[in-house]
Protein backbone atom coordinates (compact mmCIF):
# COMPACT_ATOMS: atom_id res chain seq x y z
CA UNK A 1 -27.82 -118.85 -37.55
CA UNK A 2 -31.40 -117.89 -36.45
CA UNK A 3 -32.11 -115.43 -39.61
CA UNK A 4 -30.07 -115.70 -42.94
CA UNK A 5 -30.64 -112.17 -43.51
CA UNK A 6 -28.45 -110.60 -41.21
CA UNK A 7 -25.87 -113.94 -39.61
CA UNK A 8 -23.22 -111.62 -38.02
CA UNK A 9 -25.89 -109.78 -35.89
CA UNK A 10 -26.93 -113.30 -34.77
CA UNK A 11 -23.66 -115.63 -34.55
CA UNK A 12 -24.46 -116.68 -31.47
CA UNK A 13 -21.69 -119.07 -30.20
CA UNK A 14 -17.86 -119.02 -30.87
CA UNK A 15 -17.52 -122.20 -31.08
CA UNK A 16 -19.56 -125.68 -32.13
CA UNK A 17 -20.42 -125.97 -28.48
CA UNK A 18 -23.62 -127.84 -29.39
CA UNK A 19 -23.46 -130.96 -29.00
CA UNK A 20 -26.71 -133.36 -29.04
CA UNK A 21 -25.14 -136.15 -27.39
CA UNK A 22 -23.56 -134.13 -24.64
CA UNK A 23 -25.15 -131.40 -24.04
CA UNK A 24 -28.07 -131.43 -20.91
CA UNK A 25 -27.39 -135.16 -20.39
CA UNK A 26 -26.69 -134.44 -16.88
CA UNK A 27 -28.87 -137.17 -14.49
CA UNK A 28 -29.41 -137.95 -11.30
CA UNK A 29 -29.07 -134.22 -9.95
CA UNK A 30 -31.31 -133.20 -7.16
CA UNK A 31 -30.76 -129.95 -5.06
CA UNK A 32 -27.81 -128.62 -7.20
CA UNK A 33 -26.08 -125.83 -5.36
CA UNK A 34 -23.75 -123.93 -8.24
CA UNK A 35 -20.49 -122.23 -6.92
CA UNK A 36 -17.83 -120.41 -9.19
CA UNK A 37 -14.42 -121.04 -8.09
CA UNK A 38 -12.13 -119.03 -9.89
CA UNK A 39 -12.88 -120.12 -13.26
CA UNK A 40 -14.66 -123.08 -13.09
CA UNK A 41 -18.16 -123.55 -11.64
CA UNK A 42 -18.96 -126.34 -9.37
CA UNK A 43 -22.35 -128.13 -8.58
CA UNK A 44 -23.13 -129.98 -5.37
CA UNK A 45 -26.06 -132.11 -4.82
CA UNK A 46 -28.19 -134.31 -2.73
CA UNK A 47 -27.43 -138.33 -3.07
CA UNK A 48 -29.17 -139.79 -5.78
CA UNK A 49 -28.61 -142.74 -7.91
CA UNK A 50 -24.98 -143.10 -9.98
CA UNK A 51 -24.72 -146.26 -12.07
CA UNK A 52 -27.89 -147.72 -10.61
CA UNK A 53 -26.70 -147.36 -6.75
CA UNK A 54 -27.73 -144.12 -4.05
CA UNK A 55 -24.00 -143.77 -2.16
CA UNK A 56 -24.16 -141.27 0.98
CA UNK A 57 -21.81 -138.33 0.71
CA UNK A 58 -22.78 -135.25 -1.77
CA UNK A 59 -22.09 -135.23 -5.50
CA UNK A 60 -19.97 -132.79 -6.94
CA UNK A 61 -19.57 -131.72 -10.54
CA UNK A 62 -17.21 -128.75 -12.03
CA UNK A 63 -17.43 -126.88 -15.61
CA UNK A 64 -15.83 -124.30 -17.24
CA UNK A 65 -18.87 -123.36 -19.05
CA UNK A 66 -22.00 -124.27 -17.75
CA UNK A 67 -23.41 -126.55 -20.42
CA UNK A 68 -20.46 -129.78 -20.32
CA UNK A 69 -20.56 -131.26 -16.73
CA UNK A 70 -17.46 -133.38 -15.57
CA UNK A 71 -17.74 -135.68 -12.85
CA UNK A 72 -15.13 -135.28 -9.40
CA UNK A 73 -17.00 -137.40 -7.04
CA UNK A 74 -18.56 -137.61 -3.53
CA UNK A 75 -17.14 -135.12 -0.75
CA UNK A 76 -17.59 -138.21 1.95
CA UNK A 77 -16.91 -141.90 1.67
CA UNK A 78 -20.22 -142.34 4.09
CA UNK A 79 -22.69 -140.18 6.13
CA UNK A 80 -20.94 -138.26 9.03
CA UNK A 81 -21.16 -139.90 12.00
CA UNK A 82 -23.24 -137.45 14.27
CA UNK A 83 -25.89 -136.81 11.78
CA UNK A 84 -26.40 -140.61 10.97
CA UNK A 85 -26.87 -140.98 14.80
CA UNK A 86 -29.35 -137.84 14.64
CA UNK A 87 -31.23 -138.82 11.74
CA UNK A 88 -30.84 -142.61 10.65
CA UNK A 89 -30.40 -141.06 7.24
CA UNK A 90 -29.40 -143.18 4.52
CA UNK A 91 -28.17 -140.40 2.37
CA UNK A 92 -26.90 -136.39 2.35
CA UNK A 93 -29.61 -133.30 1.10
CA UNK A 94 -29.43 -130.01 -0.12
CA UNK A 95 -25.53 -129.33 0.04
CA UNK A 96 -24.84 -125.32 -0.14
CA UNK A 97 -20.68 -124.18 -0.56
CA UNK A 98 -19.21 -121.10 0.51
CA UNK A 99 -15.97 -119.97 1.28
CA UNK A 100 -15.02 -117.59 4.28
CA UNK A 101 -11.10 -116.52 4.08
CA UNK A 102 -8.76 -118.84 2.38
CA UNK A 103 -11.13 -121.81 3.69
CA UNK A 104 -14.32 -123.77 1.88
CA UNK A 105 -16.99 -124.65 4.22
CA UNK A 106 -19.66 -127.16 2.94
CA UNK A 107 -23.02 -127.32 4.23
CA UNK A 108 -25.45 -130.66 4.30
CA UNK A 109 -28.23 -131.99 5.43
CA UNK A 110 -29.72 -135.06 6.68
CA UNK A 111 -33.36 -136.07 8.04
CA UNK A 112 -35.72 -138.75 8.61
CA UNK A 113 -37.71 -139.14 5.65
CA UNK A 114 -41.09 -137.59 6.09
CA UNK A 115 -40.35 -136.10 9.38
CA UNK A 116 -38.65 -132.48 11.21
CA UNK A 117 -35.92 -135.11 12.85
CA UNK A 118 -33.35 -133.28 11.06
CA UNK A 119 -29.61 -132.34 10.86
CA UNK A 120 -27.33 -129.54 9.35
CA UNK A 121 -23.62 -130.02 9.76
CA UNK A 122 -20.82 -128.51 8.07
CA UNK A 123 -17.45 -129.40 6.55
CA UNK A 124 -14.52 -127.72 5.58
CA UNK A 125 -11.50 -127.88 3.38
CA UNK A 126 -8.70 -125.62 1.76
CA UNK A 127 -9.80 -126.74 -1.36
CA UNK A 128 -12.80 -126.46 -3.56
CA UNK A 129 -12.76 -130.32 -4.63
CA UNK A 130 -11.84 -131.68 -0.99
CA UNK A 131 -10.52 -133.34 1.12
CA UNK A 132 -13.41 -132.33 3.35
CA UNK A 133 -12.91 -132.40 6.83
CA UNK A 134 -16.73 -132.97 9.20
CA UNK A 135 -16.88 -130.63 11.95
CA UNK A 136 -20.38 -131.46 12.91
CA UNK A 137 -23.58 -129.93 13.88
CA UNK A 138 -24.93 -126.83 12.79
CA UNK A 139 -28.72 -127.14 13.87
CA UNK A 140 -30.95 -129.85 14.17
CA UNK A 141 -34.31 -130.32 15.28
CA UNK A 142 -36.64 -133.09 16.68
CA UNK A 143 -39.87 -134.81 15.07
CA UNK A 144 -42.47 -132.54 15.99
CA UNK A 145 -45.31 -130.35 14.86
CA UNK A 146 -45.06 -126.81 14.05
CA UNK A 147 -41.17 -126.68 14.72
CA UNK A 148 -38.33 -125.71 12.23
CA UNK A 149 -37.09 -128.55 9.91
CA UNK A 150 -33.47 -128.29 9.85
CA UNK A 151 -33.02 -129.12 5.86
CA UNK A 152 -32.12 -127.11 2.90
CA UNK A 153 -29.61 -125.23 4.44
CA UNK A 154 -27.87 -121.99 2.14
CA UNK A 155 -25.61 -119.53 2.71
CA UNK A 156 -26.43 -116.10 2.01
CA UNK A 157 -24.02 -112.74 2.71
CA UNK A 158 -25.36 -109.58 3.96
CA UNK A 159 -24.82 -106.33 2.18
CA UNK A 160 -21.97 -105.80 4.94
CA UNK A 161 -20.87 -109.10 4.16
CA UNK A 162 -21.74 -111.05 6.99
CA UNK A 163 -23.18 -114.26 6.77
CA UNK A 164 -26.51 -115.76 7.75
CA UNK A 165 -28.13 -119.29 6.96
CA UNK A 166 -31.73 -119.29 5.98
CA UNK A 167 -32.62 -123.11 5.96
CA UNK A 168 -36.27 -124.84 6.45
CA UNK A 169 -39.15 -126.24 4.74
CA UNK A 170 -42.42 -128.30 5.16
CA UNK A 171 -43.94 -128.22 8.84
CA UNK A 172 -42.04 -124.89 10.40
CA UNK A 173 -41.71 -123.17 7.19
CA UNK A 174 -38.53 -121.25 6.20
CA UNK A 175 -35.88 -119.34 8.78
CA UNK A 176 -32.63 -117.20 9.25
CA UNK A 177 -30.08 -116.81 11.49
CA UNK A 178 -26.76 -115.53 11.08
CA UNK A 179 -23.50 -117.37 11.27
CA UNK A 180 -19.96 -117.24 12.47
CA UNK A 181 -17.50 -117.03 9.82
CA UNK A 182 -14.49 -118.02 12.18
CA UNK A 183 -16.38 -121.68 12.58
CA UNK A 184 -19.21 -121.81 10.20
CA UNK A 185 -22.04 -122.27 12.56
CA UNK A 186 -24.66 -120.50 14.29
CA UNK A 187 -23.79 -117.54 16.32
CA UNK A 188 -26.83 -118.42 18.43
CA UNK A 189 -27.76 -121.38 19.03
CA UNK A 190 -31.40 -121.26 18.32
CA UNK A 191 -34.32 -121.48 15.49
CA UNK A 192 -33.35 -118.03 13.73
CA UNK A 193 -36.45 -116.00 12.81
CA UNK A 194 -39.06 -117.28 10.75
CA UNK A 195 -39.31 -115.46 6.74
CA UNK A 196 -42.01 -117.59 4.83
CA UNK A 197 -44.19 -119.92 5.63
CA UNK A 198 -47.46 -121.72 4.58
CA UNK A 199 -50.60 -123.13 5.68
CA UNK A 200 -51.08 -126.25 6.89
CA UNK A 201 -53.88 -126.81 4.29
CA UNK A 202 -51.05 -127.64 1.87
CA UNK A 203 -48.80 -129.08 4.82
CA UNK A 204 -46.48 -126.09 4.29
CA UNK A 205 -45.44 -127.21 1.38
CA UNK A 206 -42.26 -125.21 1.34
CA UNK A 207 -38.67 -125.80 0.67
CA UNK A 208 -35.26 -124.88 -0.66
CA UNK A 209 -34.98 -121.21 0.48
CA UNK A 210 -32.44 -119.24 -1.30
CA UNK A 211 -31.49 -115.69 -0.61
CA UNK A 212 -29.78 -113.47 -2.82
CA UNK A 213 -28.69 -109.93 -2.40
CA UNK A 214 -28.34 -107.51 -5.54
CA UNK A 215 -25.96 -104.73 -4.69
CA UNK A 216 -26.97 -102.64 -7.99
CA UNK A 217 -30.82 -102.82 -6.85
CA UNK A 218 -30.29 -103.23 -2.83
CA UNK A 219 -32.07 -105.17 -2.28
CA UNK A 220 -32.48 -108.84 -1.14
CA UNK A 221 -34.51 -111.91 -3.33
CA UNK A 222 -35.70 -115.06 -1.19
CA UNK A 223 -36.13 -118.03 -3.76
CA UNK A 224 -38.01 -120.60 -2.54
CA UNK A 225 -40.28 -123.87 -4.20
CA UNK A 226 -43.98 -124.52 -3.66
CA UNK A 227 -45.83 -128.71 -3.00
CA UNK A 228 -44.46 -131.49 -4.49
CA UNK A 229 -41.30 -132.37 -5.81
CA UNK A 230 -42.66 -135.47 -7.63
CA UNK A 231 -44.64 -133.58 -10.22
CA UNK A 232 -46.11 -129.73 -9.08
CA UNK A 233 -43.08 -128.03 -7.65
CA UNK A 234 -42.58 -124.60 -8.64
CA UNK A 235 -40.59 -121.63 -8.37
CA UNK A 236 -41.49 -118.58 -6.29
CA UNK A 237 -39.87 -114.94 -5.38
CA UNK A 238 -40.24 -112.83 -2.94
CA UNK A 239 -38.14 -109.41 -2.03
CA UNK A 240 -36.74 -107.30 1.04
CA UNK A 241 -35.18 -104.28 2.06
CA UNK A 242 -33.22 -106.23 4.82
CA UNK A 243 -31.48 -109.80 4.82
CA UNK A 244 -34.75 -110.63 7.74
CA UNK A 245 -37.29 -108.91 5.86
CA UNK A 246 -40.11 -108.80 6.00
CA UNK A 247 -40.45 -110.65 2.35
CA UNK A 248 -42.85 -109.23 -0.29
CA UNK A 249 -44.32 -110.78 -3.27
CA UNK A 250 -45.13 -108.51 -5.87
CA UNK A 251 -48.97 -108.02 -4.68
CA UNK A 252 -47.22 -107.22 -1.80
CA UNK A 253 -48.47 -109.97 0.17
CA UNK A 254 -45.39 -110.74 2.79
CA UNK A 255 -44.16 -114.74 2.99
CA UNK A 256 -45.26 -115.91 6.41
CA UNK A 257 -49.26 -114.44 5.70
CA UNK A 258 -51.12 -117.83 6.07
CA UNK A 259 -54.29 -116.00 6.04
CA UNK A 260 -54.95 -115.88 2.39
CA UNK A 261 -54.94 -118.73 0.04
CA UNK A 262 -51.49 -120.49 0.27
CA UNK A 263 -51.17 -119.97 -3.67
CA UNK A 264 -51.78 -116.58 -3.88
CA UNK A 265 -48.35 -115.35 -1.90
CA UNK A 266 -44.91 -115.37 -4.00
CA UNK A 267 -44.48 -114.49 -7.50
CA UNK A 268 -44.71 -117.79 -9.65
CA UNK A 269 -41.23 -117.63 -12.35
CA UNK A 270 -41.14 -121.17 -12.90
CA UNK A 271 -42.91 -124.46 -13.08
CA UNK A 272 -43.47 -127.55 -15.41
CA UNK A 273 -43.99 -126.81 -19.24
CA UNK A 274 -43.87 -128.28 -22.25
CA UNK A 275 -43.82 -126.21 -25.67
CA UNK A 276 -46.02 -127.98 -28.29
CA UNK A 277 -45.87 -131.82 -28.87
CA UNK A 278 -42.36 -132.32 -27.54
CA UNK A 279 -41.48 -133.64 -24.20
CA UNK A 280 -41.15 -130.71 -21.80
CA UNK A 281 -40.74 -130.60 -17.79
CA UNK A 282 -42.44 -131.41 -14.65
CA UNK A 283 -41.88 -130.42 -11.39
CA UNK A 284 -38.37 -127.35 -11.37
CA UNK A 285 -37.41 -126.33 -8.08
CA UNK A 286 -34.96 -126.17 -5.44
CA UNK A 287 -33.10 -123.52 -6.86
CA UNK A 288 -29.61 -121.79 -6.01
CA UNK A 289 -28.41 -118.86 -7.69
CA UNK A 290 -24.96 -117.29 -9.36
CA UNK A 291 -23.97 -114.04 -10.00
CA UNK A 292 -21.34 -113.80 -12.29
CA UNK A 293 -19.78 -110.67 -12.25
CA UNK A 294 -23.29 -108.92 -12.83
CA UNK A 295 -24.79 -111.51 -15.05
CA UNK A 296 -27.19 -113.84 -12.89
CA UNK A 297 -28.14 -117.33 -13.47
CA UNK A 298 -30.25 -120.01 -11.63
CA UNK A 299 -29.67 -123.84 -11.26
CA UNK A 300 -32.13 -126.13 -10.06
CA UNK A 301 -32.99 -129.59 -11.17
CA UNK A 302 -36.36 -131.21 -13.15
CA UNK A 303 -38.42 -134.17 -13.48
CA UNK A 304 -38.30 -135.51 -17.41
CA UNK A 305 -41.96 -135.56 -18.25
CA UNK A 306 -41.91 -139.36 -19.90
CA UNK A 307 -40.63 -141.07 -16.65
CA UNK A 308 -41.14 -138.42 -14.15
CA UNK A 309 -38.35 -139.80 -12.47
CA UNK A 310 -34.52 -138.24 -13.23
CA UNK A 311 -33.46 -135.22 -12.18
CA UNK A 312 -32.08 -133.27 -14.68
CA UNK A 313 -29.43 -130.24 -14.29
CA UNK A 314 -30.71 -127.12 -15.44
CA UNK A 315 -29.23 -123.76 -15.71
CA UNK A 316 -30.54 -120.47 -17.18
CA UNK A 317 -30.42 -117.00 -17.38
CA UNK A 318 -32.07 -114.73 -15.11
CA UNK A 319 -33.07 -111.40 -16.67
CA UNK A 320 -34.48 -108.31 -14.52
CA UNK A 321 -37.26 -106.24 -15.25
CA UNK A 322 -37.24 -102.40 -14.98
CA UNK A 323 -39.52 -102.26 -11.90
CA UNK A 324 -36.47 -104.68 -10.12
CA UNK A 325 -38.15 -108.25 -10.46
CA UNK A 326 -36.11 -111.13 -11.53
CA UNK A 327 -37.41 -113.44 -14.43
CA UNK A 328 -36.11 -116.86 -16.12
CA UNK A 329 -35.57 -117.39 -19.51
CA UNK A 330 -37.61 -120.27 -20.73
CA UNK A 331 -34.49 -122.24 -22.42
CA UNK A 332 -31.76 -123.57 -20.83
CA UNK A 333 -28.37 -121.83 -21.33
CA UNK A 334 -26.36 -122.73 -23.90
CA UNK A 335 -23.58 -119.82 -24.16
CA UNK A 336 -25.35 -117.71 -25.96
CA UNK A 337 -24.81 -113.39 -25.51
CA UNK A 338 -27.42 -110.43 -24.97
CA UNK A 339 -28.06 -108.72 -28.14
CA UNK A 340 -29.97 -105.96 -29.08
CA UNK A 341 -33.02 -106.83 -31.16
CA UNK A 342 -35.37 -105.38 -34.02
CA UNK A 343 -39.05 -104.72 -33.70
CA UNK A 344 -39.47 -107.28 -36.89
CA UNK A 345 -37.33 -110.07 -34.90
CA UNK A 346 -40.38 -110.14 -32.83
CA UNK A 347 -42.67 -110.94 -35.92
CA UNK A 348 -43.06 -115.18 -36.73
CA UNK A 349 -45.09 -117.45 -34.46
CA UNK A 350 -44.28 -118.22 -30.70
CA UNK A 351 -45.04 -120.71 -28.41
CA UNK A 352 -46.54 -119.02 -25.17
CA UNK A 353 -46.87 -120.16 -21.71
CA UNK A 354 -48.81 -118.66 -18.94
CA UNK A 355 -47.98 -119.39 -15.42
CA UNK A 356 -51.24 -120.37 -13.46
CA UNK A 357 -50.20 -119.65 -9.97
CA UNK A 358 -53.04 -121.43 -8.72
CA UNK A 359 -52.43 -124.14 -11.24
CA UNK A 360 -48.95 -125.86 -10.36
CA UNK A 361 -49.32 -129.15 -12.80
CA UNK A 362 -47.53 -129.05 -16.18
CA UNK A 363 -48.44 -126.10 -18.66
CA UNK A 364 -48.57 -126.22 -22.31
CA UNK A 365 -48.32 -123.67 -24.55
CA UNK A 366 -50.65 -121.90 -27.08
CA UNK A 367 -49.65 -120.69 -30.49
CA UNK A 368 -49.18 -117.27 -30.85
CA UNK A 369 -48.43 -115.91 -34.76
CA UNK A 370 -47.11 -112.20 -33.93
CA UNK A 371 -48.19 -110.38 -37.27
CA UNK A 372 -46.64 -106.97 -38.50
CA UNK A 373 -48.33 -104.01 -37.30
CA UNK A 374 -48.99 -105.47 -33.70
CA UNK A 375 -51.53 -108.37 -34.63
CA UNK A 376 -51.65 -110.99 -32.91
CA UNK A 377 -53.03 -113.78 -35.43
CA UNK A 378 -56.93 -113.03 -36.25
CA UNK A 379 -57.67 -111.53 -33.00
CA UNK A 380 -58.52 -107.95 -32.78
CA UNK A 381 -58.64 -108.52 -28.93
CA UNK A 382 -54.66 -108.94 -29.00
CA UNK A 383 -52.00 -106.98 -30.42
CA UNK A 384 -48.34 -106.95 -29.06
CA UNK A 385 -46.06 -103.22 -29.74
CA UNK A 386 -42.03 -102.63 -29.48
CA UNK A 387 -41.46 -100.43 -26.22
CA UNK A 388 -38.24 -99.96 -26.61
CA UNK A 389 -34.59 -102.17 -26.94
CA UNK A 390 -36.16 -106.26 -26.24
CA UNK A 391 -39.08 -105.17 -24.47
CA UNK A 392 -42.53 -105.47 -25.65
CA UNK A 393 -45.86 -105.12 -24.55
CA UNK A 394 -48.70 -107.95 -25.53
CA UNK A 395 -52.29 -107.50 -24.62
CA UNK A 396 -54.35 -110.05 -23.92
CA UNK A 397 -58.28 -108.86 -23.73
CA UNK A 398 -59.44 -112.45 -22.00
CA UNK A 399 -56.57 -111.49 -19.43
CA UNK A 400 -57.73 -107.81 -18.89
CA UNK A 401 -54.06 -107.06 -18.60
CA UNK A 402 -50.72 -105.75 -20.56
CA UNK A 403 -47.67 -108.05 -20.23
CA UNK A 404 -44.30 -106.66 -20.72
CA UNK A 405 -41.77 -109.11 -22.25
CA UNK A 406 -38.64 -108.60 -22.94
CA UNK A 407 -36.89 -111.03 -25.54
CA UNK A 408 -33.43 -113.09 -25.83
CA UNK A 409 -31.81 -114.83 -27.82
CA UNK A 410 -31.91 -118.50 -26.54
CA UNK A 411 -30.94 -122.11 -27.71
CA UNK A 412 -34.35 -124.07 -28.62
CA UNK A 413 -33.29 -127.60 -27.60
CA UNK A 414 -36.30 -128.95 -28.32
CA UNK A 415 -36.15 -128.36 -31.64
CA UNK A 416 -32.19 -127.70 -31.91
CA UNK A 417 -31.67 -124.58 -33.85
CA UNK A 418 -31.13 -121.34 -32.23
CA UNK A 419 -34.49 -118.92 -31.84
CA UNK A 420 -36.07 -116.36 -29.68
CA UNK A 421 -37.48 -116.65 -26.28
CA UNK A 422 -38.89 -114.29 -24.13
CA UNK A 423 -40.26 -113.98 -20.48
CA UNK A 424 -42.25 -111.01 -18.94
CA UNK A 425 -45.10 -110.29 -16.29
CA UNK A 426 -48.28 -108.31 -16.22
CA UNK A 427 -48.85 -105.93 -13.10
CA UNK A 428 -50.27 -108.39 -10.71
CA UNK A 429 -47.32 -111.13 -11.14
CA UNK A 430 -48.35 -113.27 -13.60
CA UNK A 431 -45.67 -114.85 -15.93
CA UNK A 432 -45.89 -115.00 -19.52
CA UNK A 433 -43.12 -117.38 -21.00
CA UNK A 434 -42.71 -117.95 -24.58
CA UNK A 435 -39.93 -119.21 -27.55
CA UNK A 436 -40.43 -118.62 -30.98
CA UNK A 437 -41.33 -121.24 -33.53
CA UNK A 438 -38.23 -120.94 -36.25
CA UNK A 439 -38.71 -124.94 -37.22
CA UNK A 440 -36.64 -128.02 -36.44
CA UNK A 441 -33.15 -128.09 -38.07
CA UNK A 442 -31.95 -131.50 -36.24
């Protein structure tokens, strides 16, 4: 229970679903592509390390719940034959699943490290845990400078429900083209048209595009993740009015302006944290998304701050703001339900991160001690008010701006009780992240 006061209003689980030895103790996932197939989700990744050993063929995972992760196994034995020719690769990226008709069509990748000599094939199969069948290329492309990089391959349905792949990263930066549902591949066989990109001052450091459309706001959300997976990668949005924009951050800077400084264009949501003394998170990113019959949620993996070195599976809870931007809680999800909250639930000390978009290396938070009547601590240049429902305004004098927050309630796994946490944005697209302090009850 988070306050003894009032339990009912706050029983947050139906059932003892957490579980310290369990629970988030998913490794070795890089990439993670979530699917829902009829009642149980599915997670596909790129090749990484199981029991010590890197085998070639695309890990796949399946839950009924999100949080407890069961392992199926590899879709292929070894790397298809015509990308290994292509590419020399060693192991299978950035897996994305669909399913056109009654068939599943799985999309991979594979590439020479450190290079644009790249392949995307597809396989397919009448069932969501295989056999999977290789029917080859999709797109590749050659070693080269200022050409597409055919990695990181997704899926993404129109709001006439056609497909197109948007695919791409470092060197050519990120494109679309649309796709033939009869076969799974590329109407035309060509490059697509380019969506985001980056300048070469930060060698384009962009990857894993996502698209989503959202049929209640029509409109479409590219995903993508900013430099280096090893320790700054980040999470950035942009939006459309059509699936081949042009994409818009929220300064309304569009994705492919390389004229500006390469930091300044997408809307930061994500990057590495850690709340207080405990170990938090470097390097989130490469994203996919689920909606799941109207509530959204993003998977993508992260670095574990001691080693820097697994890939952990994280999942969590995308919440919308009222001017139609998307936002991620800063907990992973644990089962827990929207609830309507009280102006004093907001009152106790919180943890607060700010999201430097400039600044992509870990974050920690400050202390923030939320006082009734809209103090903030001893500070007369912050207060915080209740707008209305979860949302809440803080201002922040040294920020010269108001963020609006709205709250949750959330799992606090770093301390293991259940708390607070809220995410929210000021009117230039900086992200406030925060969880509130309710003690450690391990």
């Amino acid at each position: 229970m988070i306050y003894p006061r009032e339990p009912a209003r706050y029983n947050l689980y139906d059932k003892a679903v957490i579980n310290k030895e369990e629970l988030w103790t998913v490794h070795n996932v890089h990439d993670p592509a979530l699917f829902k197939d009829g009642d149980m989700y599915y997670v596909f990744s790129t090749d990484a390390k199981v029991d010590g050993e890197a085998k070639g063929g695309i890990q796949i995972r399946k839950s009924k719940d999100l949080i407890n992760w069961e392992w199926v196994g590899h879709a292929f034995e070894q790397i298809p034959q015509q990308a290994y020719e292509w590419t020399g690769a060693k192991g299978l990226w950035a897996p994305d699943v669909v399913k056109y008709g009654d068939r599943y069509f799985l999309y991979y990748a594979a590439s020479q490290f450190g290079t644009n000599q790249s392949f995307i094939g597809v396989a397919t199969s009448n069932q969501i845990e295989g056999p999977w069948i290789d029917q080859g290329e999709v797109f590749k492309t050659s070693h080269g400078k200022d050409i597409p990089n055919a990695i990181d391959p997704n899926i993404t349905f129109d709001e006439f429900g056609t497909p197109w792949m948007v695919y791409g990263s470092f060197f050519g930066g990120i494109y679309l083209s649309k796709i033939d549902a009869s076969t799974g591949k590329l109407l035309s066989q060509n490059e697509g048209k380019l969506i985001a990109k980056r300048h070469a001052d930060v060698e384009g450091a962009i990857e894993g595009p996502y698209i989503i459309y959202h049929p209640k706001l029509k409109r479409y959300y590219l995903f993508v993740s900013y430099d280096s997976l090893f320790n700054t990668y980040n999470i950035r949005v942009a939006r459309a009015d059509y699936i081949e924009g042009p994409y818009y951050d929220i300064q309304g800077n569009v994705m492919t302006n390389v004229e500006i400084e390469p930091n300044d264009v997408g809307m930061k949501i994500l990057g590495g944290y850690k709340f207080g003394k405990k170990e938090g998170w470097i390097a989130p990113g490469h994203n996919s998304i689920l909606n799941d019959n109207g509530e959204y949620f993003i998977c993508h993996h992260a670095r574990g701050e001691r080693t820097g070195r697994h890939h952990a599976l994280h999942i969590r809870r995308i919440i919308w703001t009222e001017d139609e931007w998307p936002l991620i809680s800063p907990e992973l999800y644990a089962g827990e339900q929207e609830q309507p909250l009280l102006p004093c639930d907001f009152e106790g000390t919180w943890e607060v991160l700010l999201l430097n978009r400039h600044e992509n290396n870990q974050v920690h938070s400050e202390p923030y001690n939320m006082l009734p009547g809209g103090i903030i601590g001893n500070d007369v240049d912050r207060h915080w008010e209740h707008l209305k429902g979860n949302v809440f305004n803080l201002f922040i004098s040294k920020f010269k701006s108001i963020f609006e927050v709205i709250a949750i309630a959330a799992w606090d796994r770093e301390n293991w009780n259940p708390t607070l946490v809220f995410t929210g944005k000021n009117k230039q697209g900086e992200v406030m992240l925060a969880k509130k302090n309710n003690g450690a009850k391990v």
